[in-house]
Protein backbone atom coordinates (compact mmCIF):
# COMPACT_ATOMS: atom_id res chain seq x y z
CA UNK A 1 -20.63 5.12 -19.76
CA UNK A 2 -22.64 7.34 -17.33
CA UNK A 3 -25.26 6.03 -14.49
CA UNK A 4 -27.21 8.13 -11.88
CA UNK A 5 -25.71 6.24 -8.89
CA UNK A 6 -23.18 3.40 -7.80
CA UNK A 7 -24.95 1.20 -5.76
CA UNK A 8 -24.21 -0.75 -2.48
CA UNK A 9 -26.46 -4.16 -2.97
CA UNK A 10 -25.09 -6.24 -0.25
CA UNK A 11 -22.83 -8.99 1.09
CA UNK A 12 -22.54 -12.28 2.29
CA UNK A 13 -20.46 -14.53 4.61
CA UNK A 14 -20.06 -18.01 4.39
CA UNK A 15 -18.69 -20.35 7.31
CA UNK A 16 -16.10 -21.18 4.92
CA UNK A 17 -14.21 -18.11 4.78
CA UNK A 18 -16.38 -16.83 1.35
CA UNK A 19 -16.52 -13.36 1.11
CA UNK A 20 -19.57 -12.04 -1.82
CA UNK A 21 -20.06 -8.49 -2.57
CA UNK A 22 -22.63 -6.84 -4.70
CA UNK A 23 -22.49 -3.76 -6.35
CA UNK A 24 -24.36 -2.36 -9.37
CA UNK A 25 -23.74 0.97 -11.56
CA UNK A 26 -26.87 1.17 -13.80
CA UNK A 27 -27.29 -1.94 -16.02
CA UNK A 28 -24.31 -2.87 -14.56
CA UNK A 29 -24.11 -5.45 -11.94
CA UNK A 30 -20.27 -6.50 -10.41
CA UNK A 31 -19.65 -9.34 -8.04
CA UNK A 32 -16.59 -9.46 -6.09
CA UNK A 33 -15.19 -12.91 -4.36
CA UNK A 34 -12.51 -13.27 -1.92
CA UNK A 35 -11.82 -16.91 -0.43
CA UNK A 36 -10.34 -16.87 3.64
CA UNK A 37 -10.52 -20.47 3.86
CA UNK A 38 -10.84 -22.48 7.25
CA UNK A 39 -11.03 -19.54 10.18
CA UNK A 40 -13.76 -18.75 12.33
CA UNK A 41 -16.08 -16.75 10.18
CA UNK A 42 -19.25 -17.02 12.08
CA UNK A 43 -19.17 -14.30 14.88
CA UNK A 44 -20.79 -11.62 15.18
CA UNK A 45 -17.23 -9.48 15.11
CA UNK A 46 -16.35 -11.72 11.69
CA UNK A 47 -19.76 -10.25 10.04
CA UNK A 48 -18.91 -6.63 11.48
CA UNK A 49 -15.17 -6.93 9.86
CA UNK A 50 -16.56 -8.44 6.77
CA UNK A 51 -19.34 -5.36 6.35
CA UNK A 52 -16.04 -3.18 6.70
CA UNK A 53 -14.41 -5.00 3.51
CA UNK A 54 -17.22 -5.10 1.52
CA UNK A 55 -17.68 -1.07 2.44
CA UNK A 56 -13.99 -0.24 0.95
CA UNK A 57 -14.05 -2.85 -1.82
CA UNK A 58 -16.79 -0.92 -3.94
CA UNK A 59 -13.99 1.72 -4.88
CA UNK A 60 -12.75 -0.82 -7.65
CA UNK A 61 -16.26 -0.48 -9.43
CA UNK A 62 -17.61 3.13 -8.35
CA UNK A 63 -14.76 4.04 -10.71
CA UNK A 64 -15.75 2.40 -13.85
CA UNK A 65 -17.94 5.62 -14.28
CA UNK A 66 -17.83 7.80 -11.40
CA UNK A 67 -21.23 9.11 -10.97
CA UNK A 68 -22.32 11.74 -8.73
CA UNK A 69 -23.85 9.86 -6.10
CA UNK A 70 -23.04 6.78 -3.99
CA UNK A 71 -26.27 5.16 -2.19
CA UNK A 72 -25.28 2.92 0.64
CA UNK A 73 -27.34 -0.45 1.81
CA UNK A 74 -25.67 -0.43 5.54
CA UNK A 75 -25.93 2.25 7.98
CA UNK A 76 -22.52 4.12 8.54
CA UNK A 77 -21.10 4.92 12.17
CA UNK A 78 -19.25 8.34 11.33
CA UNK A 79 -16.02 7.48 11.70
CA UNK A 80 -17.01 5.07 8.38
CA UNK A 81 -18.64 7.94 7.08
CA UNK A 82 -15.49 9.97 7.26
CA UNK A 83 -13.34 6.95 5.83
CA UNK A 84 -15.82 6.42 2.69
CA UNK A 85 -15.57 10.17 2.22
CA UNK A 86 -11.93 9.88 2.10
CA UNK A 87 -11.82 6.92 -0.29
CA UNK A 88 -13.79 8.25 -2.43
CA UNK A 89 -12.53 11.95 -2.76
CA UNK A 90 -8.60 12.08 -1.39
CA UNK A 91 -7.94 8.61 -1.96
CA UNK A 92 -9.23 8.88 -6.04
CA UNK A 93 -7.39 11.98 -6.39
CA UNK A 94 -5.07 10.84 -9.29
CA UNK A 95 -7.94 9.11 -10.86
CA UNK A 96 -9.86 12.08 -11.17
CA UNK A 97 -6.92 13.71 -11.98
CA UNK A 98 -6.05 11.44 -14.60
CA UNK A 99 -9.39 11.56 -16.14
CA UNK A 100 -10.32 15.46 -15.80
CA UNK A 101 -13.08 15.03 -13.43
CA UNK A 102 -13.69 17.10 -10.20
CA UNK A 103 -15.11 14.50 -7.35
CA UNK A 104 -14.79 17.00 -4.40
CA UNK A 105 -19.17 17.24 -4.83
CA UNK A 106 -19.68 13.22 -4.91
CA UNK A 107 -22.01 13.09 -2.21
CA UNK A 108 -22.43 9.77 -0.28
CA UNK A 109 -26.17 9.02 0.97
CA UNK A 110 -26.53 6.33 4.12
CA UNK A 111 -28.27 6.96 7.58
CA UNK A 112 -25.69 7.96 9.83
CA UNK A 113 -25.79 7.02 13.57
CA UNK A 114 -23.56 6.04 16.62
CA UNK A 115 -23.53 2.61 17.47
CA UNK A 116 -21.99 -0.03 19.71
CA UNK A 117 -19.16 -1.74 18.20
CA UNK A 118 -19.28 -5.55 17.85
CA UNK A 119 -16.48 -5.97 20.06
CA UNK A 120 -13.83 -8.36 18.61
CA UNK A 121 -11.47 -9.77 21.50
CA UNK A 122 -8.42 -11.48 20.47
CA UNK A 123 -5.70 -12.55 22.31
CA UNK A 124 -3.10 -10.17 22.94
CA UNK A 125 0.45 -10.49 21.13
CA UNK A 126 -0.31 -11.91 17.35
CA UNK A 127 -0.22 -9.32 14.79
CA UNK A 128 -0.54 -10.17 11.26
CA UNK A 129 1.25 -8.72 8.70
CA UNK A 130 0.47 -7.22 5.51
CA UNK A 131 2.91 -8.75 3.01
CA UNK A 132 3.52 -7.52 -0.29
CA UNK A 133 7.78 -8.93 0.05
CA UNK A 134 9.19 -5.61 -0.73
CA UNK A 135 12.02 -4.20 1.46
CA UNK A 136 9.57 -2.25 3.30
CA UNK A 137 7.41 -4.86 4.60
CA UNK A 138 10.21 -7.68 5.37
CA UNK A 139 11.95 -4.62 7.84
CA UNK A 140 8.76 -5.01 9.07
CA UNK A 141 8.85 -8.43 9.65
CA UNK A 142 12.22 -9.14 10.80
CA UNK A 143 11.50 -6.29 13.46
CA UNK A 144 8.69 -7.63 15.22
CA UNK A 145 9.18 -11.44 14.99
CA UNK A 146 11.64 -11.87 17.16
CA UNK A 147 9.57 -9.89 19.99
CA UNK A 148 6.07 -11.37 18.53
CA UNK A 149 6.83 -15.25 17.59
CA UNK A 150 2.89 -15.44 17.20
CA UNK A 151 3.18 -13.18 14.41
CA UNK A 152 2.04 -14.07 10.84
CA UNK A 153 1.78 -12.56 7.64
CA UNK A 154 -1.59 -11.93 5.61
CA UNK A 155 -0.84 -12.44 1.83
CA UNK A 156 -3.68 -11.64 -1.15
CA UNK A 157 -3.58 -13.16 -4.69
CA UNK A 158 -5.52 -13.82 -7.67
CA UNK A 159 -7.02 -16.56 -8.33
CA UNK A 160 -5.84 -17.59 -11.05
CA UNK A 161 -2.17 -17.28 -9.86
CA UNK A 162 0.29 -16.36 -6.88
CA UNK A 163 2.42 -13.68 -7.10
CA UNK A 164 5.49 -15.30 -7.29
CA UNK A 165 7.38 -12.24 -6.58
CA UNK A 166 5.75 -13.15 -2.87
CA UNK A 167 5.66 -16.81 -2.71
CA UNK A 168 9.68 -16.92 -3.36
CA UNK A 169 10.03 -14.43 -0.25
CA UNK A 170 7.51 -16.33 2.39
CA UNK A 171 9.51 -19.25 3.38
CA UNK A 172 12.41 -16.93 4.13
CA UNK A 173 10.67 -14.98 6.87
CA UNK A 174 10.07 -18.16 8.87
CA UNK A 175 6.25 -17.10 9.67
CA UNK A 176 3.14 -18.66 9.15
CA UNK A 177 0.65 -17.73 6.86
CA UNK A 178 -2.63 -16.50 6.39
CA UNK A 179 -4.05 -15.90 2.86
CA UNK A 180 -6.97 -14.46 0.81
CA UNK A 181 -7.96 -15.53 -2.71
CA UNK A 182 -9.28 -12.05 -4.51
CA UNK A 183 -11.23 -12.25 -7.30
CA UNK A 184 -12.36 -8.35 -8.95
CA UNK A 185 -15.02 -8.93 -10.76
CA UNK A 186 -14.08 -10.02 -14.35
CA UNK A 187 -15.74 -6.67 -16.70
CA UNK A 188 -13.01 -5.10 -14.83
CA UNK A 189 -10.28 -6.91 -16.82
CA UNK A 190 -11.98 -6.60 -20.39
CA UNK A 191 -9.93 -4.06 -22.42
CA UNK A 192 -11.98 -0.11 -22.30
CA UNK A 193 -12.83 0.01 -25.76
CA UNK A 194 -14.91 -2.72 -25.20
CA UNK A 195 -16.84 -1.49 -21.83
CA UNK A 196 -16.32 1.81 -21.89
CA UNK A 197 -15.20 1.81 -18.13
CA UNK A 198 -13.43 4.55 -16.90
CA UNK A 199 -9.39 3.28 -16.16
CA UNK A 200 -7.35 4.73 -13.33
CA UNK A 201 -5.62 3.72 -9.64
CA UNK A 202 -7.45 3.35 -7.18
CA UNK A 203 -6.76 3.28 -3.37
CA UNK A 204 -6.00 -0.64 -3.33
CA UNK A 205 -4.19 -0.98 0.00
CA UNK A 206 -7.19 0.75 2.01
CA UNK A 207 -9.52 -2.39 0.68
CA UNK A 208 -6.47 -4.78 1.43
CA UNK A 209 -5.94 -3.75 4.79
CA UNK A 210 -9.74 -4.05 5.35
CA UNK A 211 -9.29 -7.55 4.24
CA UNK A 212 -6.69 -8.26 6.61
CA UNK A 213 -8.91 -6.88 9.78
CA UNK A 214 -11.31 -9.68 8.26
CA UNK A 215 -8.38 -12.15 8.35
CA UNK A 216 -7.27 -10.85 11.42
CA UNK A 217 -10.77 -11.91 13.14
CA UNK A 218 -11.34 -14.65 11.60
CA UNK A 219 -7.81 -16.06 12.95
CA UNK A 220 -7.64 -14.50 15.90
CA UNK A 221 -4.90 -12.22 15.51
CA UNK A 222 -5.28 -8.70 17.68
CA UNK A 223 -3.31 -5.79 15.27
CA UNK A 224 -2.58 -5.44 11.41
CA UNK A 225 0.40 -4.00 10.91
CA UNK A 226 1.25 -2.41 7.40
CA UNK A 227 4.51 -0.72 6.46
CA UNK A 228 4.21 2.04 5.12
CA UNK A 229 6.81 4.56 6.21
CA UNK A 230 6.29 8.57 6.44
CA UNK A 231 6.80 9.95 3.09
CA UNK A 232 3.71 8.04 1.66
CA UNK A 233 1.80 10.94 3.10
CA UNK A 234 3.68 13.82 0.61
CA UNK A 235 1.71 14.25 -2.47
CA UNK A 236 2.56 13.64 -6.11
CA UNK A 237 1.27 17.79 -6.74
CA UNK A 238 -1.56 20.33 -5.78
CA UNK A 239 -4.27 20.81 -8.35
CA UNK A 240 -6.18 24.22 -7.88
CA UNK A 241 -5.58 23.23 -3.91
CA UNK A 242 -5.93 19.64 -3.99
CA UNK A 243 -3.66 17.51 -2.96
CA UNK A 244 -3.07 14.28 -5.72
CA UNK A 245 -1.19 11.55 -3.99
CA UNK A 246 -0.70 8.12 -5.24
CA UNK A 247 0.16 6.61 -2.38
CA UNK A 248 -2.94 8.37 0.02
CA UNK A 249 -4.19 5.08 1.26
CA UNK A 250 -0.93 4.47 2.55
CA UNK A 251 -0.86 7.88 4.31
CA UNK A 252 -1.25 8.83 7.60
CA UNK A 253 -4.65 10.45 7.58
CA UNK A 254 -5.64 7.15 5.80
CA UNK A 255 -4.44 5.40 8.32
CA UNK A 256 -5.81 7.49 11.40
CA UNK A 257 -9.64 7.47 9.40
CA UNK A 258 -9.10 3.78 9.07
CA UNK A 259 -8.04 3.03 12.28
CA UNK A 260 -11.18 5.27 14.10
CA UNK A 261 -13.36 3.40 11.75
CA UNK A 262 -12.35 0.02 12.65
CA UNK A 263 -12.15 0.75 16.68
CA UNK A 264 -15.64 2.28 15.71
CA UNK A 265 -17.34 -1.25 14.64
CA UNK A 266 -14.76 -3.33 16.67
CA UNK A 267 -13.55 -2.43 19.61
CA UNK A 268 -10.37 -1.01 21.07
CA UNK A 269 -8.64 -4.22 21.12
CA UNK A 270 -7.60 -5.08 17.24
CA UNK A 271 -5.28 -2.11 15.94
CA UNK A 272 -4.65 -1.17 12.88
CA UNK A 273 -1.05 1.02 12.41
CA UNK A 274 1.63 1.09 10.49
CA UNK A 275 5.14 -0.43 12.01
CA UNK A 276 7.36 1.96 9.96
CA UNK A 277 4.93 5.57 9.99
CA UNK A 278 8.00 6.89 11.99
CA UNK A 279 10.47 6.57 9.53
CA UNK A 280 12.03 7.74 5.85
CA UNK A 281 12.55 5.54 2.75
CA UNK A 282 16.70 6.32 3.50
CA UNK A 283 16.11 5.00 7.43
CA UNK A 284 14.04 1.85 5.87
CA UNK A 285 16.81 1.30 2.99
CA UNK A 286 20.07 1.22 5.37
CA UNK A 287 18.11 -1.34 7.96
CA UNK A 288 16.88 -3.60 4.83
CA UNK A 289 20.65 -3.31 3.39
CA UNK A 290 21.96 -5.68 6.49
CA UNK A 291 18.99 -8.28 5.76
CA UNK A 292 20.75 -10.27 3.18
CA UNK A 293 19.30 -13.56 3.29
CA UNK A 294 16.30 -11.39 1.50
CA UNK A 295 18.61 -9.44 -1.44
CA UNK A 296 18.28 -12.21 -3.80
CA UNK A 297 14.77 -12.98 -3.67
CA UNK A 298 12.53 -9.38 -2.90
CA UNK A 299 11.22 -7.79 -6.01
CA UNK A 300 9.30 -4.19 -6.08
CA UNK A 301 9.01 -4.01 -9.79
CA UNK A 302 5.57 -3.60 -10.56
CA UNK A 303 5.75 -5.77 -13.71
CA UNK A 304 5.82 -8.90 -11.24
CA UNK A 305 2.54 -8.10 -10.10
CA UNK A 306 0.34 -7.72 -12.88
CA UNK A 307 -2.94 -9.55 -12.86
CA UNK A 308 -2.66 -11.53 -15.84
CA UNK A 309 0.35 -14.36 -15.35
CA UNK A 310 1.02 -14.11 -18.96
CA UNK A 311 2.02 -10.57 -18.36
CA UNK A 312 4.14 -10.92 -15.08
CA UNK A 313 7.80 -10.41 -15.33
CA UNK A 314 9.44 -13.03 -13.78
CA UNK A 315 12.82 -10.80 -12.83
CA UNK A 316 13.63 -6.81 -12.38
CA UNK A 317 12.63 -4.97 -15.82
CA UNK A 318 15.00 -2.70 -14.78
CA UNK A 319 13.61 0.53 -16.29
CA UNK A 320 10.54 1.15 -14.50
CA UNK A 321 10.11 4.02 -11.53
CA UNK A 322 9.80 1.33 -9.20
CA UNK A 323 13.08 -0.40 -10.12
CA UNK A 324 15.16 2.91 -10.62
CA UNK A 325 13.73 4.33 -6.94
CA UNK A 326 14.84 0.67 -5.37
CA UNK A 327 17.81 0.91 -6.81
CA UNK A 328 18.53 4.70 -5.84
CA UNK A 329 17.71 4.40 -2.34
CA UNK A 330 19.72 1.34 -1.38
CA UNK A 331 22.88 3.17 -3.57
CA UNK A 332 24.19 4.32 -0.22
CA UNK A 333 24.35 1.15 1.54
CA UNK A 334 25.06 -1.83 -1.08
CA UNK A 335 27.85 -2.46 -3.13
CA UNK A 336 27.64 -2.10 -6.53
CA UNK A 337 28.06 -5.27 -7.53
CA UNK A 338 25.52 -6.57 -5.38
CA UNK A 339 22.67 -4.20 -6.98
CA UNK A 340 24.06 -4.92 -10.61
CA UNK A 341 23.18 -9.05 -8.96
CA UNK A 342 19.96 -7.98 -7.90
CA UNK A 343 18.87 -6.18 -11.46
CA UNK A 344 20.56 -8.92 -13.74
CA UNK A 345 22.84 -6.75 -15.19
CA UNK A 346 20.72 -4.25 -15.77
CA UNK A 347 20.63 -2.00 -13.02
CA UNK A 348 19.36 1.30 -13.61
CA UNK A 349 21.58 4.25 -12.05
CA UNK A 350 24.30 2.56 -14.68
CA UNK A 351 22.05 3.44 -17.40
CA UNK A 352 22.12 6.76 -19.01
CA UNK A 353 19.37 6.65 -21.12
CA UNK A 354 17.05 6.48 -18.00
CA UNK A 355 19.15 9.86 -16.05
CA UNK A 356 15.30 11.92 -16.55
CA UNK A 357 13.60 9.44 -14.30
CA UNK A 358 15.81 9.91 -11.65
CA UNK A 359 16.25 14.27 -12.62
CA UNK A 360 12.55 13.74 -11.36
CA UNK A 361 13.30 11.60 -8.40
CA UNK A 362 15.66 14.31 -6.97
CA UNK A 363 13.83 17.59 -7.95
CA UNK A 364 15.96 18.25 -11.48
CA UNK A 365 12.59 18.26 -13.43
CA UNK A 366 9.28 20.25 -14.43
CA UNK A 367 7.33 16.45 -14.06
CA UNK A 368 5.92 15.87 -10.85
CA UNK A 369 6.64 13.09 -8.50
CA UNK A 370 6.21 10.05 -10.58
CA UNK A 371 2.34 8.38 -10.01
CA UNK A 372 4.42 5.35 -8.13
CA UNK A 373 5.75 4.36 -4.76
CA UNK A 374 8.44 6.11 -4.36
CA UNK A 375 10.03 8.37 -1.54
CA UNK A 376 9.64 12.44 -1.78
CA UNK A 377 12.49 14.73 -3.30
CA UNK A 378 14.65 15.03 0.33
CA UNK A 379 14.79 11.69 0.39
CA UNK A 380 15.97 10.85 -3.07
CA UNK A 381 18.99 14.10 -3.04
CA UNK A 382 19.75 12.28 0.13
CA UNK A 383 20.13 8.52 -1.37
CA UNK A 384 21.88 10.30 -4.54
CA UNK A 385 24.35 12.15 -2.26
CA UNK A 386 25.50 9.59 -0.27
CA UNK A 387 25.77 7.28 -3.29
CA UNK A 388 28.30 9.18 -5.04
CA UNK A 389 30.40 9.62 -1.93
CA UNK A 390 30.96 5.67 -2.04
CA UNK A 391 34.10 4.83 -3.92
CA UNK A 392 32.81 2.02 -5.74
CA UNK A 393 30.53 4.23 -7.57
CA UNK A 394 32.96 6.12 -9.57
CA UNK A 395 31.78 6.10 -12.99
CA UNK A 396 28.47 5.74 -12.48
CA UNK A 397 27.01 7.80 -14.99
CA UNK A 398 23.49 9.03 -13.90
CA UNK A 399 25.14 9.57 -10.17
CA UNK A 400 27.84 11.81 -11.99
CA UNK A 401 25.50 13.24 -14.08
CA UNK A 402 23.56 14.91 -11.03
CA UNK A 403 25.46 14.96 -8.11
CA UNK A 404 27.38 18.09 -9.59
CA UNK A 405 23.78 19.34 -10.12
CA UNK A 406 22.62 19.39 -6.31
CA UNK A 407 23.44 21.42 -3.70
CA UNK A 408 25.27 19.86 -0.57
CA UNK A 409 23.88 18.12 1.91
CA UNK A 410 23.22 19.33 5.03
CA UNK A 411 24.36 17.29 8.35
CA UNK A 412 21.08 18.39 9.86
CA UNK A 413 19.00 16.93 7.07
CA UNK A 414 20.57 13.52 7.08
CA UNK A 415 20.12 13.39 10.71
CA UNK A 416 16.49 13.77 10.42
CA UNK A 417 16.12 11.74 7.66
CA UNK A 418 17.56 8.66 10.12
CA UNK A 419 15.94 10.23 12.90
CA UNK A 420 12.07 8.70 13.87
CA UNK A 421 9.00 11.61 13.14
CA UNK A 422 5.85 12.47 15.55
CA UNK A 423 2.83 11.76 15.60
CA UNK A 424 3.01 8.35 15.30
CA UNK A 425 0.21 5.51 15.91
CA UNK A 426 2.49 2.62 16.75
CA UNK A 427 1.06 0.73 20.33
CA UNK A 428 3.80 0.97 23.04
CA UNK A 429 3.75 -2.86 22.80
CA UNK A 430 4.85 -2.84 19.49
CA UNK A 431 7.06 0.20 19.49
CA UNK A 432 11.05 -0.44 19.10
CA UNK A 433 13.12 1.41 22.06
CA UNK A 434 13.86 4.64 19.46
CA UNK A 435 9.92 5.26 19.98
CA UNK A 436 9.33 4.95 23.48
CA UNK A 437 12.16 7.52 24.71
């Protein structure tokens, strides 16, 4: 399908925690619904954080067809200006990339001016959580509760269903919750053939964590904290100079433009950072490894998670990028019998037929960095190397397979790869001691 211009119509909020948004792509028309429930949704800061969501959420349905030009109903501070532009181009890198299309020229029309934020003011010392229950976000969480026993998490689901990949890891954290019902607007879930829409990722934790400042108003909460830990920032590859990362909404330049945007509407006193920007997947892995009231329960794979319930996978598939990167970088600091427990039997590094995944993981391959969540090549040699020196991995065939294949590891890497990385944008009041030294 093809259309001049993806259009910004407008938004509503109710008292009742309703968030509308309108967007329309020629004949097209998309409505998108997400339900807070009882919160205090009629301030002036709740409107301000609610324009913010509604600003980020029309990625989902610019991308059916990707026009040229993006007309916006609300005037943009810069700093939103900036973000858009970085949605839009950096952050649908892979979807362009996926699709052949070059969307360095999209050009964003809004009147642009300075303006006074609507200053939310919550009281200090209640962060809220983003909470998607995989090891990164419950390190997260069993860091700062203890410190912050205002805390809560902030957890999105369909509609139609929970994820109950989540809902079996909530009551073990011990924290409240606050939730948000999402409903995409349902053309996006008819098959292609049928629309004619234009498939691809796109930058879904930007609009989440937008949803959570929303949340976070609306409950009073004064910082969302996401997890997402250093290597998110390294890209899957470089096309003709630009950089295609799946993960770029979870990067750091996402999460300084988001940050300056939302400071830029609202005030100084909600931040927005991520708790683990300091650190590697390995450093993330080996803290995770000693939580195991969690081991049991948490589930990455992304086959829990699909939007359809009839589709979900109600276990590990076992196969999957997701599952074989889990499953390489907590090698090093579970037993194997406890990660053959956590995969049913099925856990991948024991696998043969699945050694090219991880030949990719670690650098052994033409492929680029899967299109996935997973940590960058240093990281992975690291997890791999470490994992073979651990007796009860003898035999393990993909491990044999490729540790004879690496070169050694460095002392000095491993160090850094434990060690914490500057810049980062965690507050002093939420920093752990390794940060403030």
């Amino acid at each position: 399908m093809t259309a001049p211009a993806f259009e910004y119509r407008g938004f509503e909020l109710s008292s009742t925690g309703a968030l509308t948004c309108h967007y329309r792509l020629g004949a097209w028309t998309f409505v998108e619904q997400v339900e807070f429930g009882p919160g205090d949704w009629t301030t002036p800061a709740a409107r301000e954080a609610a324009r913010l969501a509604y600003l980020l959420a029309g990625a989902s349905y610019y991308k059916v067809a990707a026009p040229p030009v993006i007309q916006f109903d609300q005037p943009l501070r810069p700093a939103e200006l900036a973000l858009l532009h970085d949605l839009y181009t950096r952050g649908l890198a892979e979807f362009a990339y996926r699709n052949g299309l070059d969307l360095s020229a999209t050009r964003l029309e809004a009147s642009v001016a300075e303006r006074d934020p609507v200053e939310a003011r919550p009281p200090a010392g209640r962060p809220l959580i983003l909470f998607g229950a995989g090891k990164d976000s419950i390190v997260t969480v069993e860091a700062l509760k203890a410190r912050r026993p205002d805390a809560a998490l902030f957890v999105v689901s369909p509609p139609q269903a929970p994820f109950a990949a989540i809902e079996a890891v909530v009551p073990l954290t011990g924290l409240p919750v606050v939730r948000a019902s999402r409903r995409l607007d349902p053309q996006l879930l008819e098959p292609p053939e049928r629309t004619g829409f234009l498939q691809g990722h796109v930058p879904v934790t930007g609009v989440l964590t937008a949803l959570g400042v929303l949340a976070a108003v609306g409950h009073g909460h004064d910082a969302v904290v996401l997890s997402n830990e250093r290597s998110a920032s390294d890209p899957n590859l470089v096309v003709d100079g630009v950089a295609v990362n799946h993960q770029y909404s979870k990067s750091a330049e996402f999460e300084v433009a988001l940050a300056a945007a939302v400071e830029s509407a609202l005030g100084p006193a909600l931040a927005v950072f991520s708790f683990l920007r300091p650190y590697s997947e390995l450093w993330v892995a080996e803290r995770f490894s000693h939580l195991t009231a969690y081991h049991q329960a948490f589930r990455s794979c992304n086959r829990a998670f699909a939007l359809d319930p009839a589709r979900r996978l109600e276990r590990w598939c076992g196969e999957c990028d997701k599952c074989c990167f889990v499953d390489l970088i907590l090698a090093p600091f579970l037993a194997r019998t406890e990660l053959e427990a956590i995969f049913d039997g099925r856990e991948p590094l024991a696998r043969l037929e699945l050694l090219g995944r991880f030949e990719t993981f670690v650098g052994l391959s033409s492929d680029p960095k899967p299109f996935e969540c997973v940590g960058e090549v240093g990281e992975s040699r690291a997890a791999l190397a470490l994992a073979a020196r651990r007796p009860d991995r003898a035999g393990t065939p993909v491990l044999e397979r490729l540790a004879s294949r690496l070169p050694p590891l460095p002392a000095a890497v491993l160090e850094d790869l434990f060690s914490p990385h500057r810049p980062h944008y965690v507050p002093d009041e939420f920093a752990p001691e390794d940060l403030l030294v």
